[in-house]
C-alpha atoms as a PDB file:
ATOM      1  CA  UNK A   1     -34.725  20.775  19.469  1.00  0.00           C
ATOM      2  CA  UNK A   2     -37.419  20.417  21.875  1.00  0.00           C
ATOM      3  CA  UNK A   3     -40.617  22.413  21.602  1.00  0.00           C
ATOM      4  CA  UNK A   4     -41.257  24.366  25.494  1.00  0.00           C
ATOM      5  CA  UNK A   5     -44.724  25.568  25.339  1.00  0.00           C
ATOM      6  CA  UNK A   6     -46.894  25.807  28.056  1.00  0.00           C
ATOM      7  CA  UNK A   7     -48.072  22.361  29.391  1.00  0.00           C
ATOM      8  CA  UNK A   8     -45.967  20.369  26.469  1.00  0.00           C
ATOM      9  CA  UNK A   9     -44.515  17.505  27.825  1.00  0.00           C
ATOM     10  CA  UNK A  10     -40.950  16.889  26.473  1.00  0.00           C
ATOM     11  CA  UNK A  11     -38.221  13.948  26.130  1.00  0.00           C
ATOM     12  CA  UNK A  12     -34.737  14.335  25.048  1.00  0.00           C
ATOM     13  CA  UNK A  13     -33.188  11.117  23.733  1.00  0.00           C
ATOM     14  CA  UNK A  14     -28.862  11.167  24.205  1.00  0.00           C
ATOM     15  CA  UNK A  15     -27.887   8.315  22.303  1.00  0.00           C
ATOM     16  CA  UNK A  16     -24.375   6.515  21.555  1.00  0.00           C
ATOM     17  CA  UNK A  17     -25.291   6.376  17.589  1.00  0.00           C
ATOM     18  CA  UNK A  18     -28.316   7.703  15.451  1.00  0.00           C
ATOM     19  CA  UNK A  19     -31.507   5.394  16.029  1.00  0.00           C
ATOM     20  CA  UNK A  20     -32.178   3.387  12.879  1.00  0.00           C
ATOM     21  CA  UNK A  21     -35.874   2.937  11.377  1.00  0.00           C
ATOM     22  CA  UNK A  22     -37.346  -0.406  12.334  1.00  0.00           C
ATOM     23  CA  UNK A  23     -35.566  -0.271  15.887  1.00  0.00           C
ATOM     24  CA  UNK A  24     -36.128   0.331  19.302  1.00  0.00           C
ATOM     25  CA  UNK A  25     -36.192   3.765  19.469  1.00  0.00           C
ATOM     26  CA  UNK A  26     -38.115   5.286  16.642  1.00  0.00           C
ATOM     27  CA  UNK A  27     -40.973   3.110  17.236  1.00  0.00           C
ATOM     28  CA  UNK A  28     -40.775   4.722  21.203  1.00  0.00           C
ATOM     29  CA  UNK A  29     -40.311   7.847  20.084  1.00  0.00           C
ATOM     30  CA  UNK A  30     -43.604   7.790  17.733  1.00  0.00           C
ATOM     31  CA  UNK A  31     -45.677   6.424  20.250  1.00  0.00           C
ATOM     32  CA  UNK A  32     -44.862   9.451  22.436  1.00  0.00           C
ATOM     33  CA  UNK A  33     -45.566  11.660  19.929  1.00  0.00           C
ATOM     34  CA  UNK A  34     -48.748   9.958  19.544  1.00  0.00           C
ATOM     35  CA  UNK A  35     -49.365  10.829  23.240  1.00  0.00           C
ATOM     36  CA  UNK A  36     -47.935  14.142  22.614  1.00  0.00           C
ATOM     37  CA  UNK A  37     -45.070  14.044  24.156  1.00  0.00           C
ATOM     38  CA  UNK A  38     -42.454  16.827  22.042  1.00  0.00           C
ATOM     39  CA  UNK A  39     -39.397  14.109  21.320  1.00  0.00           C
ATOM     40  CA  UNK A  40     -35.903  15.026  20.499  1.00  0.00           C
ATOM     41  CA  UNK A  41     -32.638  13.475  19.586  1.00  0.00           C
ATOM     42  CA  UNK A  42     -28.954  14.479  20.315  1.00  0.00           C
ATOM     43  CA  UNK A  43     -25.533  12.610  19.829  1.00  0.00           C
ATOM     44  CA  UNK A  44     -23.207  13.330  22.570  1.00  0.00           C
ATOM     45  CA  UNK A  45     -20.556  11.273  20.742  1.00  0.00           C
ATOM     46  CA  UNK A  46     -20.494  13.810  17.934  1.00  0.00           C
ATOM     47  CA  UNK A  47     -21.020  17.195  19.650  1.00  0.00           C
ATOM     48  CA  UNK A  48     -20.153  16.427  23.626  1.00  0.00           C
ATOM     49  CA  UNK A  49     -21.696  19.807  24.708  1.00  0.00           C
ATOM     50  CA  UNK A  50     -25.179  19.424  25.424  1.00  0.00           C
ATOM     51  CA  UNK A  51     -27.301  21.954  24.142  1.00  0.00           C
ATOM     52  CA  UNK A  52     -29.748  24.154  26.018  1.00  0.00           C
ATOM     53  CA  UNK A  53     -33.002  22.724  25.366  1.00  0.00           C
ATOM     54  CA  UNK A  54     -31.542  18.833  26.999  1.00  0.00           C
ATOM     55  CA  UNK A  55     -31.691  20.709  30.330  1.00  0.00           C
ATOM     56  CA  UNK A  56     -35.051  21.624  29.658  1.00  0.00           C
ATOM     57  CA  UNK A  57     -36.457  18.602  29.391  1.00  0.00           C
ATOM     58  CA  UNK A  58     -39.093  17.006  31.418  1.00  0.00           C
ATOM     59  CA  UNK A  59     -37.277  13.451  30.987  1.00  0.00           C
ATOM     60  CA  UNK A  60     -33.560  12.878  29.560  1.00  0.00           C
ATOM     61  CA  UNK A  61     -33.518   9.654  28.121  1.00  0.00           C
ATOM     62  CA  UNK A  62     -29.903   8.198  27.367  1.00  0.00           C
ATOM     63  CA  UNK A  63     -28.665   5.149  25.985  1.00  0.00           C
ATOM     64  CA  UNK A  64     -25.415   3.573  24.511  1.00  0.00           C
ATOM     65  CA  UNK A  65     -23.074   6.639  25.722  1.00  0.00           C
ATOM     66  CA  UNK A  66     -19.694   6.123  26.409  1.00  0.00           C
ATOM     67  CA  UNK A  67     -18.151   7.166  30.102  1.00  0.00           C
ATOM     68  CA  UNK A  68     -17.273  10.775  28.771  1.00  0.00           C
ATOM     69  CA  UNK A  69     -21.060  11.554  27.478  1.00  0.00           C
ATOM     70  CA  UNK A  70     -22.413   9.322  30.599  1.00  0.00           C
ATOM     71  CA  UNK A  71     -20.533  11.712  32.899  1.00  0.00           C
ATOM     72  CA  UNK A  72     -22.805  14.788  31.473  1.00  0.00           C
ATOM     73  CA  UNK A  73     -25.748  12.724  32.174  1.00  0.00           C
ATOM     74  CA  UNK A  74     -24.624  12.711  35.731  1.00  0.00           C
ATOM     75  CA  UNK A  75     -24.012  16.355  35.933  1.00  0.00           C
ATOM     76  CA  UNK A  76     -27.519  16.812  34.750  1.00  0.00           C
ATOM     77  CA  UNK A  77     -28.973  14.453  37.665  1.00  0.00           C
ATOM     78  CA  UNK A  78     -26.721  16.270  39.357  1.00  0.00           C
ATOM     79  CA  UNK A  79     -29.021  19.554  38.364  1.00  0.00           C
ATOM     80  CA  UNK A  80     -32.012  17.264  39.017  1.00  0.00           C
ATOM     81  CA  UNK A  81     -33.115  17.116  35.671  1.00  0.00           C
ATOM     82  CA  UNK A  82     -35.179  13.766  35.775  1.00  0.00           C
ATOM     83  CA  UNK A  83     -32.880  10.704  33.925  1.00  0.00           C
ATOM     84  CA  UNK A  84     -33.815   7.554  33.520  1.00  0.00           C
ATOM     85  CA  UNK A  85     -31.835   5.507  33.734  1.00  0.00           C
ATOM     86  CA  UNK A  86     -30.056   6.913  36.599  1.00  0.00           C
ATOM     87  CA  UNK A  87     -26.660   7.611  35.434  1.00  0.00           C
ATOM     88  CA  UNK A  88     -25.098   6.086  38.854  1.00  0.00           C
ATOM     89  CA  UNK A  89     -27.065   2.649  37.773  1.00  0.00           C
ATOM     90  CA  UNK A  90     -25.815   2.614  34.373  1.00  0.00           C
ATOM     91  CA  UNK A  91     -22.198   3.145  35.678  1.00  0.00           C
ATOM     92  CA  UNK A  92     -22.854   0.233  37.864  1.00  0.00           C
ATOM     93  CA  UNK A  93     -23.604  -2.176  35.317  1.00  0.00           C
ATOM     94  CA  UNK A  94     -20.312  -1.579  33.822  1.00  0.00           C
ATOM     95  CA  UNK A  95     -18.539  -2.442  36.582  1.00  0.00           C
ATOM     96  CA  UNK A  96     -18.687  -6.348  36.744  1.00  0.00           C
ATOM     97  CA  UNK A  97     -16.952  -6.920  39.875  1.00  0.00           C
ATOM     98  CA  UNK A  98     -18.875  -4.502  41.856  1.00  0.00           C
ATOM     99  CA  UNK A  99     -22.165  -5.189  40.044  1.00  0.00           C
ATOM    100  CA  UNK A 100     -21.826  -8.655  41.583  1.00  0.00           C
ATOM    101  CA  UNK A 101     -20.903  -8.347  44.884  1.00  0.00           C
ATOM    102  CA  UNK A 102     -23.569  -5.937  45.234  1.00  0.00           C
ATOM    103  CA  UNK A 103     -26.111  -8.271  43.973  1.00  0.00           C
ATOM    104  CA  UNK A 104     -24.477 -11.155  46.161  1.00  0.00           C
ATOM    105  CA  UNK A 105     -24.701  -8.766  49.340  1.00  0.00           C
ATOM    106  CA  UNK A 106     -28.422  -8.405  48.557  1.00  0.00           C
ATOM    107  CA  UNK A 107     -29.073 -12.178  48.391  1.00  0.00           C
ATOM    108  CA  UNK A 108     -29.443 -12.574  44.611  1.00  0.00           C
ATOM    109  CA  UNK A 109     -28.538 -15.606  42.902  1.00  0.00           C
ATOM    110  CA  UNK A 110     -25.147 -14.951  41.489  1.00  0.00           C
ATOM    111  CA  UNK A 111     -21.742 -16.526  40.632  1.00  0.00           C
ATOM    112  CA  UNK A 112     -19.076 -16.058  42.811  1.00  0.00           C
ATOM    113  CA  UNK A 113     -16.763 -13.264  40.740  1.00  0.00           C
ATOM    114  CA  UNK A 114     -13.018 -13.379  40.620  1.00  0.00           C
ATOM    115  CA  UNK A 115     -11.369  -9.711  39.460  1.00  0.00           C
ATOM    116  CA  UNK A 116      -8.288 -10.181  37.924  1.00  0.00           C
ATOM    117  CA  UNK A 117      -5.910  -7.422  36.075  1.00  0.00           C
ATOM    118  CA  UNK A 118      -4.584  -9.782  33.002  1.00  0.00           C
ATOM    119  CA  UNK A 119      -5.184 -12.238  31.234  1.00  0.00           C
ATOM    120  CA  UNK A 120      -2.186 -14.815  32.882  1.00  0.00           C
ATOM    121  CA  UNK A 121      -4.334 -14.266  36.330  1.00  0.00           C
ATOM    122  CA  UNK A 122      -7.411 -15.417  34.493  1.00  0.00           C
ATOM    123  CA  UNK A 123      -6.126 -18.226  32.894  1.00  0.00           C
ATOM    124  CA  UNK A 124      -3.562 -19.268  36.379  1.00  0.00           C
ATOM    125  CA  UNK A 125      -7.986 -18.875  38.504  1.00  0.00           C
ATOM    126  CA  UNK A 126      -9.392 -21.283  36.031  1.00  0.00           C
ATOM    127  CA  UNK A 127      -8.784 -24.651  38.143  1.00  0.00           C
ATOM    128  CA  UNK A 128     -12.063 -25.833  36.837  1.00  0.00           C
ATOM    129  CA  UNK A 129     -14.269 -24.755  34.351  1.00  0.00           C
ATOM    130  CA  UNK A 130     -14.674 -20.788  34.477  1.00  0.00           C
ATOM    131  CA  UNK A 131     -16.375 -18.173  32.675  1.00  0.00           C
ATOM    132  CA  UNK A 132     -13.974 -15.654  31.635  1.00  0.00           C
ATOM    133  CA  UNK A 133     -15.257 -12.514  31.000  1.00  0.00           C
ATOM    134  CA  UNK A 134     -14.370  -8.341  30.978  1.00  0.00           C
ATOM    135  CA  UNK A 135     -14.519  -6.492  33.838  1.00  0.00           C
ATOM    136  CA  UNK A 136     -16.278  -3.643  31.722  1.00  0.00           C
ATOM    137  CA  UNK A 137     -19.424  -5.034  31.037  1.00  0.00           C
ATOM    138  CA  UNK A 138     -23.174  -3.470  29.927  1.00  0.00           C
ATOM    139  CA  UNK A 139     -23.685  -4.178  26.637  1.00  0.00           C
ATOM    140  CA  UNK A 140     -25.932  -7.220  26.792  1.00  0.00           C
ATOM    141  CA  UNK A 141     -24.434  -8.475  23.825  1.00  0.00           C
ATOM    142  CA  UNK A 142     -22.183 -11.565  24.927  1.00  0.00           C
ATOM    143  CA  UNK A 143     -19.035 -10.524  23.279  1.00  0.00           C
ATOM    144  CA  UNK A 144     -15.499 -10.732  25.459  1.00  0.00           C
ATOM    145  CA  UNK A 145     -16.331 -14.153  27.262  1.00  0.00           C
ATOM    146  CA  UNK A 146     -14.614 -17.144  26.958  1.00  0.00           C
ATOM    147  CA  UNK A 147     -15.375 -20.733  28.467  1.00  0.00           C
ATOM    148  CA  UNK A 148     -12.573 -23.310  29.464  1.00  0.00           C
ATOM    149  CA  UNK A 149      -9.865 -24.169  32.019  1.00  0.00           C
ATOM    150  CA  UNK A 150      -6.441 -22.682  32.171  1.00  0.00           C
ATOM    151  CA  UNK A 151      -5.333 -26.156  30.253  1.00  0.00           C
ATOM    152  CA  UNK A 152      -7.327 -25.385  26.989  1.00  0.00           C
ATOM    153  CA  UNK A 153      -7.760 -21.289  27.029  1.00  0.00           C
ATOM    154  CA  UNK A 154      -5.654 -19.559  24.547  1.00  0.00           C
ATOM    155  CA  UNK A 155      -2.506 -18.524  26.180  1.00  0.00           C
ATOM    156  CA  UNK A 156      -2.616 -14.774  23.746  1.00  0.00           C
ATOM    157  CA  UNK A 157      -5.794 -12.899  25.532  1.00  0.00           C
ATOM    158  CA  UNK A 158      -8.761 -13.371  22.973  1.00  0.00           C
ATOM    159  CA  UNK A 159      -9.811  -9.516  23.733  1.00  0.00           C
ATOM    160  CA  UNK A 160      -8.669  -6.680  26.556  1.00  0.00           C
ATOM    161  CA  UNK A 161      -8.914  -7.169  30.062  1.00  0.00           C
ATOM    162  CA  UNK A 162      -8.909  -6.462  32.941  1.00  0.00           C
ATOM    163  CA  UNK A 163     -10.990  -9.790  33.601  1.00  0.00           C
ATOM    164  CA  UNK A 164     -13.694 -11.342  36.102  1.00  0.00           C
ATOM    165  CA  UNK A 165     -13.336 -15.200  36.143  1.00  0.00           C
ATOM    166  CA  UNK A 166     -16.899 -17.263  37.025  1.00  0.00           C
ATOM    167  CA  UNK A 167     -17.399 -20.943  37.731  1.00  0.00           C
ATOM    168  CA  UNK A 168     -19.462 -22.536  34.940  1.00  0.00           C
ATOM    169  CA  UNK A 169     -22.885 -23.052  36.114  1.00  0.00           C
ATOM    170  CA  UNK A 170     -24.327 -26.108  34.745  1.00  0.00           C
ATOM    171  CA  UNK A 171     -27.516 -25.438  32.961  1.00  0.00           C
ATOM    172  CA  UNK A 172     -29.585 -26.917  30.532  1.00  0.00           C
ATOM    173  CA  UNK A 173     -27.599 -24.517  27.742  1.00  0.00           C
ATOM    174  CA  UNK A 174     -30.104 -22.042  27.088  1.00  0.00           C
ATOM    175  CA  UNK A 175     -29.434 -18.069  28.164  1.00  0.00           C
ATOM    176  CA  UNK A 176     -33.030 -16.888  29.865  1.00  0.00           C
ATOM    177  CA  UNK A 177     -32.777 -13.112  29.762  1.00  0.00           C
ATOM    178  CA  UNK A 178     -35.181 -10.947  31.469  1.00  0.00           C
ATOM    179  CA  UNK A 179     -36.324  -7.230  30.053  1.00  0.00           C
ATOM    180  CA  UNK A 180     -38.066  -4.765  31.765  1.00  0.00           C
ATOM    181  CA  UNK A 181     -39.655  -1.526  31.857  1.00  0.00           C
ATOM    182  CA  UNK A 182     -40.697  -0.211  35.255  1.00  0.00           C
ATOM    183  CA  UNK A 183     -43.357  -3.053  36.480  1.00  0.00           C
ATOM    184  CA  UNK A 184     -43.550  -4.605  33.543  1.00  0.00           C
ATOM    185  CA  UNK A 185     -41.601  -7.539  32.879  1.00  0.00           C
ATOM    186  CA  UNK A 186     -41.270 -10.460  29.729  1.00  0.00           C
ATOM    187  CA  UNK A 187     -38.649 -12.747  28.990  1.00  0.00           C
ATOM    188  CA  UNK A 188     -36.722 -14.812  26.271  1.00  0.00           C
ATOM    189  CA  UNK A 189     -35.174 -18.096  25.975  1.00  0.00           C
ATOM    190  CA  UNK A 190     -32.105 -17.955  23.736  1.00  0.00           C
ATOM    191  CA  UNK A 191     -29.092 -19.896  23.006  1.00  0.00           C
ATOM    192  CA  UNK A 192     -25.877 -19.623  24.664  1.00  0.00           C
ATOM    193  CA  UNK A 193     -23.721 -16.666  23.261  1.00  0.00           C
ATOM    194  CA  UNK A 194     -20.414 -19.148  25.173  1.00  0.00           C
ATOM    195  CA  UNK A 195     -21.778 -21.596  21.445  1.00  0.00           C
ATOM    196  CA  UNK A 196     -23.301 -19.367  19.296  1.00  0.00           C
ATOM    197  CA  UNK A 197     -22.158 -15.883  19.805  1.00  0.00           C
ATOM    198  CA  UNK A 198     -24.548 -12.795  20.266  1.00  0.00           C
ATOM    199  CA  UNK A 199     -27.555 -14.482  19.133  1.00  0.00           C
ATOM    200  CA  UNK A 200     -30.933 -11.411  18.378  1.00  0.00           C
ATOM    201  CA  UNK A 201     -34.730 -12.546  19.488  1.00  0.00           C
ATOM    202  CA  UNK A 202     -35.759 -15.448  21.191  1.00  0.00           C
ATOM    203  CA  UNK A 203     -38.408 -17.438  22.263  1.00  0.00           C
ATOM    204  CA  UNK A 204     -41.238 -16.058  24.296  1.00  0.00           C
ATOM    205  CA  UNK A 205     -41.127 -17.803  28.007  1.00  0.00           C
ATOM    206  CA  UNK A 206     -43.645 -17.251  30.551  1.00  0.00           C
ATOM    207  CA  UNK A 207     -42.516 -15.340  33.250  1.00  0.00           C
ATOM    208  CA  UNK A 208     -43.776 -16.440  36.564  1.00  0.00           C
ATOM    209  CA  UNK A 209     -43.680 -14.801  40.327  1.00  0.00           C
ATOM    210  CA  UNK A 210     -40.553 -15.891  41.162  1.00  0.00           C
ATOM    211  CA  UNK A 211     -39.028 -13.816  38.075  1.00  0.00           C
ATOM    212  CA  UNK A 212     -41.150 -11.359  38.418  1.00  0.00           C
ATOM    213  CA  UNK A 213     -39.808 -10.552  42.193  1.00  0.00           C
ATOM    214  CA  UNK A 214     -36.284 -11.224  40.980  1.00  0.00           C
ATOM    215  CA  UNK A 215     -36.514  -8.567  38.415  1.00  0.00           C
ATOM    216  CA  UNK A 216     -38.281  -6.255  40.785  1.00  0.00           C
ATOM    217  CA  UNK A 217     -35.010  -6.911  43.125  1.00  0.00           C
ATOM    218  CA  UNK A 218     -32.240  -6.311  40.622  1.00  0.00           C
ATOM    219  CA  UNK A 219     -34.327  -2.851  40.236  1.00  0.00           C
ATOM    220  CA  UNK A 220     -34.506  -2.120  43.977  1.00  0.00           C
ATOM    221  CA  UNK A 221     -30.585  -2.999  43.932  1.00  0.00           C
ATOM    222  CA  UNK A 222     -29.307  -1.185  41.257  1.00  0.00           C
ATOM    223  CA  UNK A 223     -31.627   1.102  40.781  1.00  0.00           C
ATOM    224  CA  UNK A 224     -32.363   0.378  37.000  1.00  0.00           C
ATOM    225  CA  UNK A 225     -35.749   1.494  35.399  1.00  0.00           C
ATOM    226  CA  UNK A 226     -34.982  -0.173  31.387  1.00  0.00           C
ATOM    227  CA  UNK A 227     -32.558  -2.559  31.972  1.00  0.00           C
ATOM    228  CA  UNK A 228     -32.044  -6.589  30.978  1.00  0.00           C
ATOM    229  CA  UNK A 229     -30.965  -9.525  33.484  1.00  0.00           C
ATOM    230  CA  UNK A 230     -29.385 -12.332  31.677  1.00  0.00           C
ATOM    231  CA  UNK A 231     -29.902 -15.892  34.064  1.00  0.00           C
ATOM    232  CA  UNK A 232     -29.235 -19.539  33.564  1.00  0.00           C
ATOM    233  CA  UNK A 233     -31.368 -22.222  34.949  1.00  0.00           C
ATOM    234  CA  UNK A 234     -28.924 -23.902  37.255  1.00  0.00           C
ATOM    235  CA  UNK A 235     -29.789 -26.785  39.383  1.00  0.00           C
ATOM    236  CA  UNK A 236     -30.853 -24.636  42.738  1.00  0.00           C
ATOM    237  CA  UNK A 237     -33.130 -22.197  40.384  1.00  0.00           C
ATOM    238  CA  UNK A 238     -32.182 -19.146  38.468  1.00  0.00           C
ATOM    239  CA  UNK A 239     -29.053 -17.544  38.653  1.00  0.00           C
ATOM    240  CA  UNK A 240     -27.907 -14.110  37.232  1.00  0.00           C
ATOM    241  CA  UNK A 241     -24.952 -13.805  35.159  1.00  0.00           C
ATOM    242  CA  UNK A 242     -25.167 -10.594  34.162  1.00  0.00           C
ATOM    243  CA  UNK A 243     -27.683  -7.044  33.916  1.00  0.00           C
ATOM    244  CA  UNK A 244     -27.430  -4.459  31.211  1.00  0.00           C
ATOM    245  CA  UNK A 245     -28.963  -0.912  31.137  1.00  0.00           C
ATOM    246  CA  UNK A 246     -31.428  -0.472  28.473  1.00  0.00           C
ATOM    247  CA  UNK A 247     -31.353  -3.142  26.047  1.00  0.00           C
ATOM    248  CA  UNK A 248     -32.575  -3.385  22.404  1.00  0.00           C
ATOM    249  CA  UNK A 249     -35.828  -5.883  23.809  1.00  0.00           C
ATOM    250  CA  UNK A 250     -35.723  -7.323  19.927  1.00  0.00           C
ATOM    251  CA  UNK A 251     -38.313 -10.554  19.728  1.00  0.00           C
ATOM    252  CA  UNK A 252     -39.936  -8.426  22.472  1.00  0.00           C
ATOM    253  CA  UNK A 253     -43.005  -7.777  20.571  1.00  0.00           C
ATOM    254  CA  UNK A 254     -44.288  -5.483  23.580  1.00  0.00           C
ATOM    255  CA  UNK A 255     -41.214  -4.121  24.099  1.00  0.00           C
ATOM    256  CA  UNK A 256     -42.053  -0.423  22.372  1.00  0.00           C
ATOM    257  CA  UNK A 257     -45.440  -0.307  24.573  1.00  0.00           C
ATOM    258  CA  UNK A 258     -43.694  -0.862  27.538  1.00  0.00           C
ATOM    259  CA  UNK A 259     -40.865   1.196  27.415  1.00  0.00           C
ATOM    260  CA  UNK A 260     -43.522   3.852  26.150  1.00  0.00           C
ATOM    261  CA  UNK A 261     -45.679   3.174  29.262  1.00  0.00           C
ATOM    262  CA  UNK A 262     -42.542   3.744  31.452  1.00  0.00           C
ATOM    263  CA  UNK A 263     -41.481   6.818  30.273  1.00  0.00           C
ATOM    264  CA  UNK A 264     -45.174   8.127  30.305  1.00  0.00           C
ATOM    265  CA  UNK A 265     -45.491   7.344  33.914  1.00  0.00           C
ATOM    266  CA  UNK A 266     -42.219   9.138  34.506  1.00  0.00           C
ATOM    267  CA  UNK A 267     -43.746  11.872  32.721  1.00  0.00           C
ATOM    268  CA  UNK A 268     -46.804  12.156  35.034  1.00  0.00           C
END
């Protein structure tokens, strides 16, 4: 529960699943309280009613929530209780088809995105090499996508659709991904989940003015605050494969600090 006196800034955290120690989150959380910022936590998942004191809240932080908890975050943006991020953005993000073709109408650098309902229609749009992926995406993590051509891809669906089939872009094989926090932007170089699966941390890559005004467009676009834009190299320059609300910025060393620095700003 969040402490309301007079002039004490406050943050309520909703989160899909209690923060651990050594993540993300805590390490956030303490350096608000350090700037005294009042910080609380509450799990939609396990109590969907939201409790007085989340309305009262200078800033409603949410994370990881599932579409029934996400839809309470809307009602309280609704109430214009100050959420970051934007519930509408989030919802976005988990809509592949329309995440893309809203990028694509603003000029970014994407893959041309084929919706399909099963997993026959995915395999039958592979003519040549084709990410296969779920429509539902978000998570950042690179689970549910697939690589190949409807003469080698498993004719059982590897996981649920509905689907969104991708030409393969050829790259270099490493996944760039970008994270940010407001203005602040760093990036990783990481291997490609298509070989190696959801791979944590990275290598440190310099991120130059070019990435710096993509990022700043995916957030004029979308309307994400904390959010991650994965991007391969391709032979014309970067191009975005996918963005995710809010992601866990590990082998980020600033990541804490500028997540912090956000949400302080928001505060203000």
């Amino acid at each position: 529960m969040l402490d309301h006196r007079q002039g004490q800034r406050s943050v309520a955290f909703l989160l899909g699943k209690p923060p651990r120690a050594g993540t993300l989150l805590p390490e956030v959380m303490a350096l608000l309280n350090a700037a005294d910022v009042d910080t609380a936590v509450h799990l939609p998942h396990d109590q969907p009613e939201l409790p007085d004191w989340v309305a009262g809240a200078h800033l409603v932080v949410h994370r990881g929530l599932k579409w029934s908890a996400l839809r309470s975050v809307a009602q309280l943006a609704e109430a214009r209780v100050p959420c970051c991020n934007p519930p509408a953005a989030v919802a976005l993000t988990r809509k592949r088809p329309a995440l893309m073709a809203l990028l694509s109408q603003a000029g970014l650098p994407v893959p041309l995105t084929v919706a399909v309902s099963d997993w026959q229609e995915a395999r039958a749009a592979a003519t040549t090499l084709s990410v296969i992926k779920t429509a539902e995406g978000g998570d950042g993590r690179g689970e549910n996508v697939l690589a190949g051509t409807r003469g080698d891809l498993p004719g059982a669906p590897p996981f649920p659709g509905p689907y969104v089939v991708q030409p393969f872009i050829a790259n270099d094989g490493w996944d760039r991904k970008l994270y940010v926090a407001g203005a602040r932007v760093r990036s990783l170089l990481k291997p490609s989940p298509l070989a190696h699966g959801h791979v944590t941390g990275g290598a440190p890559i310099a991120v130059d003015d070019a990435l710096s005004r993509l990022a700043g467009r995916v957030a004029d676009v979308t309307g994400l605050e904390i959010f991650g834009v994965d991007f391969l190299m391709g032979e014309a320059g970067p191009v975005i494969v996918d963005v995710n609300p809010f992601p866990g910025f590990r082998g980020v060393g600033e990541g804490p600090a500028m997540i912090t620095e956000h949400l302080l700003a928001r505060l203000d």
